[in-house]
Protein backbone atom coordinates (compact mmCIF):
# COMPACT_ATOMS: atom_id res chain seq x y z
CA UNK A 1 52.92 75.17 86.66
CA UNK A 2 51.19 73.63 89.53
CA UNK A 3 52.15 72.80 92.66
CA UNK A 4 51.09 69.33 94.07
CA UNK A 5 52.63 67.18 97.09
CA UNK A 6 54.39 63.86 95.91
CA UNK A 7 51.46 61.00 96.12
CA UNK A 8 52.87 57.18 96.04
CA UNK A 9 51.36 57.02 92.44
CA UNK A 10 54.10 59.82 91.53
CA UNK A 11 57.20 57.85 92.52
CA UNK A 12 58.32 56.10 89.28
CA UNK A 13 58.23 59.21 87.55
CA UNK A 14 59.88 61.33 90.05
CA UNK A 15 62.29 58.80 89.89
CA UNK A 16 62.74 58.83 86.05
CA UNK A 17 63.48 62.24 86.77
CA UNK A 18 66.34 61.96 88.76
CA UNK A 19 68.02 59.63 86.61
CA UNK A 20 67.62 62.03 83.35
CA UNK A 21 69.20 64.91 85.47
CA UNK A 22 72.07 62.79 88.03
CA UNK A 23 74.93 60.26 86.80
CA UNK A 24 74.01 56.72 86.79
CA UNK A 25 75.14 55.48 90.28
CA UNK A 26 73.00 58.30 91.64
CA UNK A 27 72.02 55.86 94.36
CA UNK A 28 75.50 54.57 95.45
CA UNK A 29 75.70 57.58 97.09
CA UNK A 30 75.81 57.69 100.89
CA UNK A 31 72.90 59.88 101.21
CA UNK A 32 71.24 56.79 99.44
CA UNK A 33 71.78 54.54 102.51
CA UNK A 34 70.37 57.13 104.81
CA UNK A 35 66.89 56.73 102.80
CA UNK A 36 66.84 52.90 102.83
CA UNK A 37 63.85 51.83 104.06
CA UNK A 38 62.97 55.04 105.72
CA UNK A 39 59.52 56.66 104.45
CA UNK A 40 60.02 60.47 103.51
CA UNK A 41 58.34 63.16 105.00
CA UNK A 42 55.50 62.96 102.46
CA UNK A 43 53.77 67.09 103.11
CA UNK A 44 57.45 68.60 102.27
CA UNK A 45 57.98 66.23 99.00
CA UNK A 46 56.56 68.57 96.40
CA UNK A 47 56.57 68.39 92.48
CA UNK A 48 55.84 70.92 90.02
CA UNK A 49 53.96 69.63 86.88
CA UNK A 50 53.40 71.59 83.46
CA UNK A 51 51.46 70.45 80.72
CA UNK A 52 54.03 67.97 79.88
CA UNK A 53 54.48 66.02 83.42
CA UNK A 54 56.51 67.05 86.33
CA UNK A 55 59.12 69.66 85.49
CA UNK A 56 60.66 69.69 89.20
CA UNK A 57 60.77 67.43 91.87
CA UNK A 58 62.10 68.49 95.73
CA UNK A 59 62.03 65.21 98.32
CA UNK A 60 62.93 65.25 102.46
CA UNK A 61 64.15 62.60 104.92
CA UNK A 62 64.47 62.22 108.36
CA UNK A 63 67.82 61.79 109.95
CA UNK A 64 69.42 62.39 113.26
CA UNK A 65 72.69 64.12 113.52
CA UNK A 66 74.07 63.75 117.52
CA UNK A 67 70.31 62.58 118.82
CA UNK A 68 69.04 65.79 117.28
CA UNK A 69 66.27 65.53 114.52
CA UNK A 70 67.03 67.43 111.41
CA UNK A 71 66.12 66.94 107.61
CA UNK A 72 67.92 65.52 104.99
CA UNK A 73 67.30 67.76 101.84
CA UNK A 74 67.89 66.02 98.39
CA UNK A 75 67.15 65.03 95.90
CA UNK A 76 65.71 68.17 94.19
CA UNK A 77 65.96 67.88 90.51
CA UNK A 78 64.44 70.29 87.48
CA UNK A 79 63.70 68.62 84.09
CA UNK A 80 66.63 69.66 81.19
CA UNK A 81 63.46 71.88 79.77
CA UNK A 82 62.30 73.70 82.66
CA UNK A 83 66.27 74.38 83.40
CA UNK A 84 66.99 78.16 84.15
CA UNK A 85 63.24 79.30 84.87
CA UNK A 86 63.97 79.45 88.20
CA UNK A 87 61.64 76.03 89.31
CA UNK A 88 64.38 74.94 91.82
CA UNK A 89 64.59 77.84 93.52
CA UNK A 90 60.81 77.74 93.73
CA UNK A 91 60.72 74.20 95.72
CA UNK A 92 63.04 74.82 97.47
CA UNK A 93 61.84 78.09 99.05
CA UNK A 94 58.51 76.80 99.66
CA UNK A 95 59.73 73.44 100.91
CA UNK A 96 61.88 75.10 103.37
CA UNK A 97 58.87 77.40 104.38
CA UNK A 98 56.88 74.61 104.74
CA UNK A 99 59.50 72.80 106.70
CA UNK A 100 59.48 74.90 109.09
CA UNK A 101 55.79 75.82 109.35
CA UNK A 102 55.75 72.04 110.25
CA UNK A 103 57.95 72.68 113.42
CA UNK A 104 61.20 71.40 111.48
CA UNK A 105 64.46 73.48 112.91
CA UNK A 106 66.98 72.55 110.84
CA UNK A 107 67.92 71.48 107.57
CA UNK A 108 70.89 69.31 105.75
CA UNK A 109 72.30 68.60 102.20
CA UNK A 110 75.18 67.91 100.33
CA UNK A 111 75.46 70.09 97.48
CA UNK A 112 77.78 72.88 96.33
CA UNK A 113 78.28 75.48 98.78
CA UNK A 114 77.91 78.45 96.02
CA UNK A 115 74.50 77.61 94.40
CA UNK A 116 73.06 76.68 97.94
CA UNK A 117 74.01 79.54 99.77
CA UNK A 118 71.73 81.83 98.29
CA UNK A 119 68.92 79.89 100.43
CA UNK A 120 71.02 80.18 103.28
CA UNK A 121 72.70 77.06 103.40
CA UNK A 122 76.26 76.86 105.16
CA UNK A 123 78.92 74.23 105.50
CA UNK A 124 78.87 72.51 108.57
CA UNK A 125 82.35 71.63 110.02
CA UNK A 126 81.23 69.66 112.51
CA UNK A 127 78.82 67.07 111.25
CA UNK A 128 79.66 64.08 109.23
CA UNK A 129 77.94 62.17 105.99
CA UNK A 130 79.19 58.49 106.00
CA UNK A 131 81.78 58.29 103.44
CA UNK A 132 83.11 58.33 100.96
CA UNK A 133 80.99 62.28 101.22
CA UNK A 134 83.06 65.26 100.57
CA UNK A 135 83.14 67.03 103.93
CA UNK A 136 83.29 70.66 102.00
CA UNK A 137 79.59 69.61 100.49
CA UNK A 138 77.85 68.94 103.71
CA UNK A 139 75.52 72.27 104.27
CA UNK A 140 72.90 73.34 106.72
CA UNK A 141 70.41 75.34 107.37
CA UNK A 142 68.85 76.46 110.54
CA UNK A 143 64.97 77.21 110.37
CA UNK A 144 64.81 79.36 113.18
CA UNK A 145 68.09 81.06 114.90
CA UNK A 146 70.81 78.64 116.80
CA UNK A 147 69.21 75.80 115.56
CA UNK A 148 72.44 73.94 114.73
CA UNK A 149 74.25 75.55 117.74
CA UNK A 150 76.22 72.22 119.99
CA UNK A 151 74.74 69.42 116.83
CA UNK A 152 77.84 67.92 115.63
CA UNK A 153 78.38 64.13 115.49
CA UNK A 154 77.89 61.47 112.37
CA UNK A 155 74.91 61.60 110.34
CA UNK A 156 72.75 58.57 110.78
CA UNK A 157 69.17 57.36 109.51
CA UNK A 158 66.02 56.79 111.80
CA UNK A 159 62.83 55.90 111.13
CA UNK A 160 60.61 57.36 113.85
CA UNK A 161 60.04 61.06 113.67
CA UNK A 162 58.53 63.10 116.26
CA UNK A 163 55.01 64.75 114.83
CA UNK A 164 55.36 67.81 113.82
């Protein structure tokens, strides 16, 4: 496997890849609506490629939850035949790594709470997804301690990130 960052050439194939692993609809979602129009943060957009194309893909988006800055995590997807070799645990521990050599402090996703807590991931009570998200699937991460200490609010999108 190699390890590459997600170039503009990669998108249509990254994106083949997350419609063979999500439902159709995948982009209905309101995470989806957070995205439009809103470049991602390219150096913490990784893909893992085999002989055979790319076997995993991990993407990142700014949002801003109560004024603060914090990343939206998703999607991360692992082709059907690279399932259970332990790729998506891979990206996302070197994403997250990355993230916060970067200066990023905190991190959010909606996922299940059991598979995601292994990297640390907690629900957050007090932050809201636009709907119709289920408020038990909203997790976060903070990079470096108290990082989500006093954020709460609605989720919302931005386009203009700090550098980091």
């Amino acid at each position: 496997m190699q390890l590459t960052e997600e170039t503009p050439a990669d998108w249509w194939e990254v994106e083949a890849l997350y419609d063979l692993c999500f439902a159709p609809g995948r982009e209905a979602l309101s995470s989806y609506r957070l995205r439009d129009d809103v470049p991602p943060v390219a150096p913490l957009c990784l893909l893992l490629r085999s002989e055979d194309g790319i076997a995993a893909a991990i993407r990142f988006w700014p949002v801003r939850v109560g004024g603060a800055e914090v990343l939206l995590l998703g999607p991360i997807a692992v082709h059907p035949t690279h399932q259970g070799e332990g790729l998506g645990g891979w990206l996302m521990r070197e994403s997250l790594a990355r993230a916060g050599a970067l200066g990023w402090t905190r991190v959010l996703l909606v996922g299940d709470a059991p598979y995601y807590s292994r990297f640390g991931f907690g629900l957050l009570e007090n932050v809201r997804m636009p709907p119709p998200t289920n408020p038990a699937r909203v997790l976060g991460l903070a990079l470096v301690p108290g990082a989500w200490d006093g954020i709460s609010g609605d989720v919302t999108k931005f386009t203009e990130i700090s550098e980091k």
